[in-house]
C-alpha atoms as a PDB file:
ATOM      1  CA  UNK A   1      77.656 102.577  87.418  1.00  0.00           C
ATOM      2  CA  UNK A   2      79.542 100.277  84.772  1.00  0.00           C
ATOM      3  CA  UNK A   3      78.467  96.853  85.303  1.00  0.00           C
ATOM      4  CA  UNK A   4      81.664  95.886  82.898  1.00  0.00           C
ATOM      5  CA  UNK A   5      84.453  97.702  85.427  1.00  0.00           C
ATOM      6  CA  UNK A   6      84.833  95.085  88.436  1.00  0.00           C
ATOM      7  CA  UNK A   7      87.267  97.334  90.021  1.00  0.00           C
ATOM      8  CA  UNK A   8      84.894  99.978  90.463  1.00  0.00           C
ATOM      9  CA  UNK A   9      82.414  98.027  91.709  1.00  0.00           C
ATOM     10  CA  UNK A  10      84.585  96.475  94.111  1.00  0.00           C
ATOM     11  CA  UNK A  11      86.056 100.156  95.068  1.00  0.00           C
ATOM     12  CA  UNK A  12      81.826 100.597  95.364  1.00  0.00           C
ATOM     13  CA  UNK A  13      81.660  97.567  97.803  1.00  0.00           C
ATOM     14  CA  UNK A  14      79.598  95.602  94.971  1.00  0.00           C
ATOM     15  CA  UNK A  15      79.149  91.900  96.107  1.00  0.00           C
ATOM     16  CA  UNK A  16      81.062  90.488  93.696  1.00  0.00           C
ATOM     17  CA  UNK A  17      80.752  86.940  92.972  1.00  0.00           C
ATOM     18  CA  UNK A  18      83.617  84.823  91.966  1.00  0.00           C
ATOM     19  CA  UNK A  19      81.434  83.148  88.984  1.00  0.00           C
ATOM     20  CA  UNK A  20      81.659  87.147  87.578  1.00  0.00           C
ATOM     21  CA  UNK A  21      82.635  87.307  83.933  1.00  0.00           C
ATOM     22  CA  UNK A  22      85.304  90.225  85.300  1.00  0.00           C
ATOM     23  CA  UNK A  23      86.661  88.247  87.692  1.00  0.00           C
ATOM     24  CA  UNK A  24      89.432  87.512  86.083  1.00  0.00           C
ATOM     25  CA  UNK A  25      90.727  90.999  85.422  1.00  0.00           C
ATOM     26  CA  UNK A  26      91.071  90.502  89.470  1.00  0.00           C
ATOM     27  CA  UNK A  27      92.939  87.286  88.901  1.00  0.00           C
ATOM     28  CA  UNK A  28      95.259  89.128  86.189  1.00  0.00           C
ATOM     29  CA  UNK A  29      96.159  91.638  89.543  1.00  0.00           C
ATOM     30  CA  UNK A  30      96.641  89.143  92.021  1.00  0.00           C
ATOM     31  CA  UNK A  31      98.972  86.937  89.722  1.00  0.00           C
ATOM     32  CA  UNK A  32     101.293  89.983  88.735  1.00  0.00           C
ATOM     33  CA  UNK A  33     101.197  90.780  92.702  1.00  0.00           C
ATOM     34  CA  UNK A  34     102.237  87.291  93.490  1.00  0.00           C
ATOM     35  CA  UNK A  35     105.154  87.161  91.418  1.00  0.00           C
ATOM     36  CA  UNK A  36     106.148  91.226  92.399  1.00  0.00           C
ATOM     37  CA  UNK A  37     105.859  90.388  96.032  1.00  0.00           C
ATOM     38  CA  UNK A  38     108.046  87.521  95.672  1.00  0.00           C
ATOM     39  CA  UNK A  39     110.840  90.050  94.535  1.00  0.00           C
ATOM     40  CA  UNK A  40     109.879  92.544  97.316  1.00  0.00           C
ATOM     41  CA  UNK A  41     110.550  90.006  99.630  1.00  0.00           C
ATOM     42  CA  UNK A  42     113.938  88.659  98.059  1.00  0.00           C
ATOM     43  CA  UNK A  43     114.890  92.578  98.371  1.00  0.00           C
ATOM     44  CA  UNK A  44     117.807  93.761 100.422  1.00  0.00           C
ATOM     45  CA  UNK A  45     117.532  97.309 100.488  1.00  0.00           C
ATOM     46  CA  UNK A  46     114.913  99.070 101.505  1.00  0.00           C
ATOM     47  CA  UNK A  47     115.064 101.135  98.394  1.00  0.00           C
ATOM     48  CA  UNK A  48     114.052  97.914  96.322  1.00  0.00           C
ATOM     49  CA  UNK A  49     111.085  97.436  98.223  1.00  0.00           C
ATOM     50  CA  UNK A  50     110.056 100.816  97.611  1.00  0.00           C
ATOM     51  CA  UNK A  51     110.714 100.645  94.200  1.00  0.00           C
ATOM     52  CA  UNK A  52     108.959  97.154  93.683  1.00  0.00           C
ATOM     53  CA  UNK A  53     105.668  97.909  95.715  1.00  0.00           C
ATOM     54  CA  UNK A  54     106.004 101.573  93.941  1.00  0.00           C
ATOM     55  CA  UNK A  55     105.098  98.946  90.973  1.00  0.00           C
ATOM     56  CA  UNK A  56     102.793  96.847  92.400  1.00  0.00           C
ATOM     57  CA  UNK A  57     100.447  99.934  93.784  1.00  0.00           C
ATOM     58  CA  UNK A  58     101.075 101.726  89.826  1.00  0.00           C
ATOM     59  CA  UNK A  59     101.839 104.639  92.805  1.00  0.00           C
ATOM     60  CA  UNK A  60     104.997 106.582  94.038  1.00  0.00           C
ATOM     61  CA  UNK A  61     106.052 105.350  97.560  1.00  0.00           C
ATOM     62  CA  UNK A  62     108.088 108.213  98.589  1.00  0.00           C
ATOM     63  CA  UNK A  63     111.236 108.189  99.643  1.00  0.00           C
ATOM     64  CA  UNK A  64     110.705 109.138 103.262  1.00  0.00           C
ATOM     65  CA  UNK A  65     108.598 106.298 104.163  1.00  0.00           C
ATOM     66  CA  UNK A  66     109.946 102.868 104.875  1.00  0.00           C
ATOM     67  CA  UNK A  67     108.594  98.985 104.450  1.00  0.00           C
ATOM     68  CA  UNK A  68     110.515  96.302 105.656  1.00  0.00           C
ATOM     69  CA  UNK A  69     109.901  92.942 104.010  1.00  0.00           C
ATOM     70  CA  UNK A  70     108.115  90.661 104.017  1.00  0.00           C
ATOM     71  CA  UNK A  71     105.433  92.820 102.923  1.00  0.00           C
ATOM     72  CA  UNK A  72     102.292  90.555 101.872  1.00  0.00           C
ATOM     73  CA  UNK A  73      99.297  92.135 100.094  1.00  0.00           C
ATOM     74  CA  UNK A  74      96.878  90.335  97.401  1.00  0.00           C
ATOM     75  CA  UNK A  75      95.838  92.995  95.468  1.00  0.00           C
ATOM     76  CA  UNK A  76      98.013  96.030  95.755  1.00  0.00           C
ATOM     77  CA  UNK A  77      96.358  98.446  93.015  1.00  0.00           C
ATOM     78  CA  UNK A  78      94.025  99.743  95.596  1.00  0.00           C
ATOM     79  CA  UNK A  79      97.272 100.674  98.370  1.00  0.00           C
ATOM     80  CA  UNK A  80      97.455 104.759  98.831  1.00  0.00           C
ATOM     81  CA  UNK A  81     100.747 105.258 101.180  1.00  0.00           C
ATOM     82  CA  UNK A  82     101.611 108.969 102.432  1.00  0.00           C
ATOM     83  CA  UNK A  83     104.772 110.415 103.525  1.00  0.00           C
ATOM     84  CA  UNK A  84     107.084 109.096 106.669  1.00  0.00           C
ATOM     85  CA  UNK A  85     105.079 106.311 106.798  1.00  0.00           C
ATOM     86  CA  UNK A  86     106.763 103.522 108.612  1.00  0.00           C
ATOM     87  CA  UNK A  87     105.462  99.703 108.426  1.00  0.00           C
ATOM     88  CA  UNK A  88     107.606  97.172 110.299  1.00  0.00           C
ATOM     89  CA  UNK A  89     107.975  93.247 108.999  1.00  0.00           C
ATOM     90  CA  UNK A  90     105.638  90.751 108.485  1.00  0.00           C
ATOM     91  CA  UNK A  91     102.229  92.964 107.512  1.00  0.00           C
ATOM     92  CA  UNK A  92      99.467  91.801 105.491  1.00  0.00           C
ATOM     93  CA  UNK A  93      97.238  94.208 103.410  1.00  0.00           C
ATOM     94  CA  UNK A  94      93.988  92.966 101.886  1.00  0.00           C
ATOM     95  CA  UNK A  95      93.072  95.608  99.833  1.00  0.00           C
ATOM     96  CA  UNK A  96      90.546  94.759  97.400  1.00  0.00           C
ATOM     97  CA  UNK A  97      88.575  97.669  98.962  1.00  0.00           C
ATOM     98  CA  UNK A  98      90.965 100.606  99.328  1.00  0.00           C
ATOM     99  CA  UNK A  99      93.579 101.301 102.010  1.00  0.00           C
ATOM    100  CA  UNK A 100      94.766 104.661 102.332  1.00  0.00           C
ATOM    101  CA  UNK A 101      97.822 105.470 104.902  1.00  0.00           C
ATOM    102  CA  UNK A 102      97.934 109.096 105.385  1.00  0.00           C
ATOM    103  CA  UNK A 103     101.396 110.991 106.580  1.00  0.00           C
ATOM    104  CA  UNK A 104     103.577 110.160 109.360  1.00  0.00           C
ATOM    105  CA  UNK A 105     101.690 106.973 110.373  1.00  0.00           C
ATOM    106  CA  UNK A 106     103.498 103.966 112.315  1.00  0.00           C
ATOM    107  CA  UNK A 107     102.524 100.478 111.796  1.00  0.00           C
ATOM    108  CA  UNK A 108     104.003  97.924 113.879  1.00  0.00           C
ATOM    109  CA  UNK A 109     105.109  94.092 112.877  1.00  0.00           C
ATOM    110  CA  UNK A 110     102.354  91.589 111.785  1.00  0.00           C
ATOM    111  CA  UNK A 111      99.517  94.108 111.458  1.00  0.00           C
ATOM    112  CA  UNK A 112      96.645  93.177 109.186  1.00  0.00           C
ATOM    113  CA  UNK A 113      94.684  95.409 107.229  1.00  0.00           C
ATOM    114  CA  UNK A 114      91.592  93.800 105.931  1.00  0.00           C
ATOM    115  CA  UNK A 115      88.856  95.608 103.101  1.00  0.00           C
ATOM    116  CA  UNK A 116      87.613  91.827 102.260  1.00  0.00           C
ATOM    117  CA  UNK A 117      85.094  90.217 103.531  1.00  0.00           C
ATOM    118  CA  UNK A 118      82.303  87.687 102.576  1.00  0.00           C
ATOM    119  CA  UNK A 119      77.912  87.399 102.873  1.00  0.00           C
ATOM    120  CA  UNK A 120      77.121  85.546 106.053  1.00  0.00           C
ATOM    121  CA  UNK A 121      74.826  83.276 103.017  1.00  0.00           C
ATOM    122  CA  UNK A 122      76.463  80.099 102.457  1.00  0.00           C
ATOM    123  CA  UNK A 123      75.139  80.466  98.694  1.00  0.00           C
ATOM    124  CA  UNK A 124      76.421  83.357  98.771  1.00  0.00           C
ATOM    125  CA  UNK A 125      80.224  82.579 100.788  1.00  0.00           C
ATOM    126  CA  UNK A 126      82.153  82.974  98.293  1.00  0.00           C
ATOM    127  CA  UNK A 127      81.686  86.139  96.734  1.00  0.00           C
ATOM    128  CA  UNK A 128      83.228  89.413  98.188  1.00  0.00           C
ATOM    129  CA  UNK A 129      82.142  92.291  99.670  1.00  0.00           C
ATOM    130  CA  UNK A 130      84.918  95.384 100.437  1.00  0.00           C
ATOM    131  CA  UNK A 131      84.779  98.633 102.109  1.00  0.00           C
ATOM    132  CA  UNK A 132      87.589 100.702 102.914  1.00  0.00           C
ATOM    133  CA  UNK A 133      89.977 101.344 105.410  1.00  0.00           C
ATOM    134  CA  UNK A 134      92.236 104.826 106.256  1.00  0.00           C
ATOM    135  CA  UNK A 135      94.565 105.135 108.521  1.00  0.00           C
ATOM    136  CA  UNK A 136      94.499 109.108 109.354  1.00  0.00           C
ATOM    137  CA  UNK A 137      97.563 110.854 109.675  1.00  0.00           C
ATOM    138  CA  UNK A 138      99.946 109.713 112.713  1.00  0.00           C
ATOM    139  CA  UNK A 139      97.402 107.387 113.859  1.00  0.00           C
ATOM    140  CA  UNK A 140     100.072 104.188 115.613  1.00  0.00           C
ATOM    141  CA  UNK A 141      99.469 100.519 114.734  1.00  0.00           C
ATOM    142  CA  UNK A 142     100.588  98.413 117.595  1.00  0.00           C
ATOM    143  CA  UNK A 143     102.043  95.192 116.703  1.00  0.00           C
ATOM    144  CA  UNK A 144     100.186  92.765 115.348  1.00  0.00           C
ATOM    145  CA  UNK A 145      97.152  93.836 115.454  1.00  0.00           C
ATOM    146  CA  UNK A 146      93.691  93.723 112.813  1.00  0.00           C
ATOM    147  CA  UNK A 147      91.979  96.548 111.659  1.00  0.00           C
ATOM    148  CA  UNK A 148      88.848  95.104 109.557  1.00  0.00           C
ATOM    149  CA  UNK A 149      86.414  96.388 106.461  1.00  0.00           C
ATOM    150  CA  UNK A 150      85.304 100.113 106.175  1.00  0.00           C
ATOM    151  CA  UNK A 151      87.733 100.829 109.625  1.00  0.00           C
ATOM    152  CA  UNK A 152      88.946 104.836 109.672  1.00  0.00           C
ATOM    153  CA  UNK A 153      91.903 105.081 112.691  1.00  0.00           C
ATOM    154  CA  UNK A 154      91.787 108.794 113.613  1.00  0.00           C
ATOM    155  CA  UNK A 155      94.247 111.651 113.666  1.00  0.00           C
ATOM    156  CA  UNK A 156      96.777 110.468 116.309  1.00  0.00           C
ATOM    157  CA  UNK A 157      94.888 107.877 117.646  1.00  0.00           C
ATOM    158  CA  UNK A 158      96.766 104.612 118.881  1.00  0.00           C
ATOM    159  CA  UNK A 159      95.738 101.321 118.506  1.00  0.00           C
ATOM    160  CA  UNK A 160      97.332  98.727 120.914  1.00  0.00           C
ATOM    161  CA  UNK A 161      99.008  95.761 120.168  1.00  0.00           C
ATOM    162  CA  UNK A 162      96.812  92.725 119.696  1.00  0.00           C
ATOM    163  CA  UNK A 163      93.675  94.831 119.213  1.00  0.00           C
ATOM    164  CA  UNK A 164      91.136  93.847 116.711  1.00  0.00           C
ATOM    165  CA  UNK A 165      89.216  96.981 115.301  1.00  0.00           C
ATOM    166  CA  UNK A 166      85.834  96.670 114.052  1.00  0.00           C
ATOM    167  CA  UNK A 167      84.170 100.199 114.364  1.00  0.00           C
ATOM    168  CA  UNK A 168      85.885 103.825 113.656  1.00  0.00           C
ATOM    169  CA  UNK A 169      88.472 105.339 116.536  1.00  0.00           C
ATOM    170  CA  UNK A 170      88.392 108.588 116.840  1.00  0.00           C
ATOM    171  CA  UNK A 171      90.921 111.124 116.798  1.00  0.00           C
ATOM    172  CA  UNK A 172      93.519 111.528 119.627  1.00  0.00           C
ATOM    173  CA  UNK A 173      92.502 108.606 121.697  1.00  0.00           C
ATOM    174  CA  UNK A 174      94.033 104.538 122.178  1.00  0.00           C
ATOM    175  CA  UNK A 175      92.166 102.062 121.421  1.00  0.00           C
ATOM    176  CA  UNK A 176      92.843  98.300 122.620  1.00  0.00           C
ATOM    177  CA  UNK A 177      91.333  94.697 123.397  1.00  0.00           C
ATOM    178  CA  UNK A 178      89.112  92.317 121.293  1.00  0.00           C
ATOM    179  CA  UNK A 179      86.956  93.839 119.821  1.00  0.00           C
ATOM    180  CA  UNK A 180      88.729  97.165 120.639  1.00  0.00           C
ATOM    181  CA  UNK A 181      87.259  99.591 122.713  1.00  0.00           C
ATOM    182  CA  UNK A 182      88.156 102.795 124.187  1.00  0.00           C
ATOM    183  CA  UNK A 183      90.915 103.091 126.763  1.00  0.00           C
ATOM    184  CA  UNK A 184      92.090 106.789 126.852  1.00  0.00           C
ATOM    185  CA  UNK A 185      92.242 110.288 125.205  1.00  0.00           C
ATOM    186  CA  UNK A 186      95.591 111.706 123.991  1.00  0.00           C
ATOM    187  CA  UNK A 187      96.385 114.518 125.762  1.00  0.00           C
END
């Protein structure tokens, strides 16, 4: 792999310390994020949020899905959204590490999808570490709830409000509780 690309290597989940000569290709990112969010969430259309996270991804948002602002993310290159998505006010997306939102999913107010997180080392603290997250097609978000690094939501599957997800739920089943667990299949 190309030790001189920092976004592949944190798309690789690469620790990647913040004393890293690429680090501040990251910083480049998260300044031109800062200043598009803070349109996004001046917007009063939903068509101008579209457009303006449409920028900040460098990705289509299609016109059948909607985001209503605020919309907070840090990153934003690394943001895949599908078709008739829905995601209600107030969500944060940390995705240094890659969030992809397949079709038709629903994601409720003040969810948090996080692909950062940090070595348990103290040296080490303050470097990152990212892995992934997708949300599989129809898979429900329940408000306000946390989905953390390298997460997949299944096909259908339902996560309940409040829930805190730190291991894969399958398809067609809810999940709910901290640290989730398994409440019901789908039928």
């Amino acid at each position: 792999m190309d030790q001189s690309d920092i976004f592949k290597r944190l798309r690789a989940g690469k620790v990647i310390s913040l004393n890293d000569p690429g680090f501040r290709e990251i910083d480049e990112v998260v300044n031109r994020t800062i200043r598009l969010s803070a349109q996004l969430n001046a917007a009063v259309e939903i068509q101008q949020v579209r457009l303006l996270l449409s920028d900040i991804t460098g990705q289509n948002i299609d016109d059948s899905t909607t985001i209503f602002a605020p919309f907070y993310t840090n990153f934003g290159k690394f943001i895949s959204i599908g078709k008739h998505v829905f995601i209600n006010h107030a969500c944060s997306f940390l995705d240094m590490g890659g969030i992809t939102i397949e079709d038709h999913v629903l994601i409720g107010p003040r969810v948090n999808l996080v692909t950062e997180n940090h070595p348990a080392n103290p040296a080490d603290r303050r470097s990152l570490i990212t892995k992934p997250i997708l949300i599989k097609r129809n898979a429900w978000l329940g408000a306000n709830c946390t989905i953390l690094p390298g997460v997949t939501v299944g096909e259908n599957a339902i996560v309940a409000a409040g829930a805190v997800v730190s291991k894969d739920v399958a398809d067609n089943v809810i999940v709910g509780g901290i640290p989730a667990k398994f409440i019901k299949t789908i039928n």
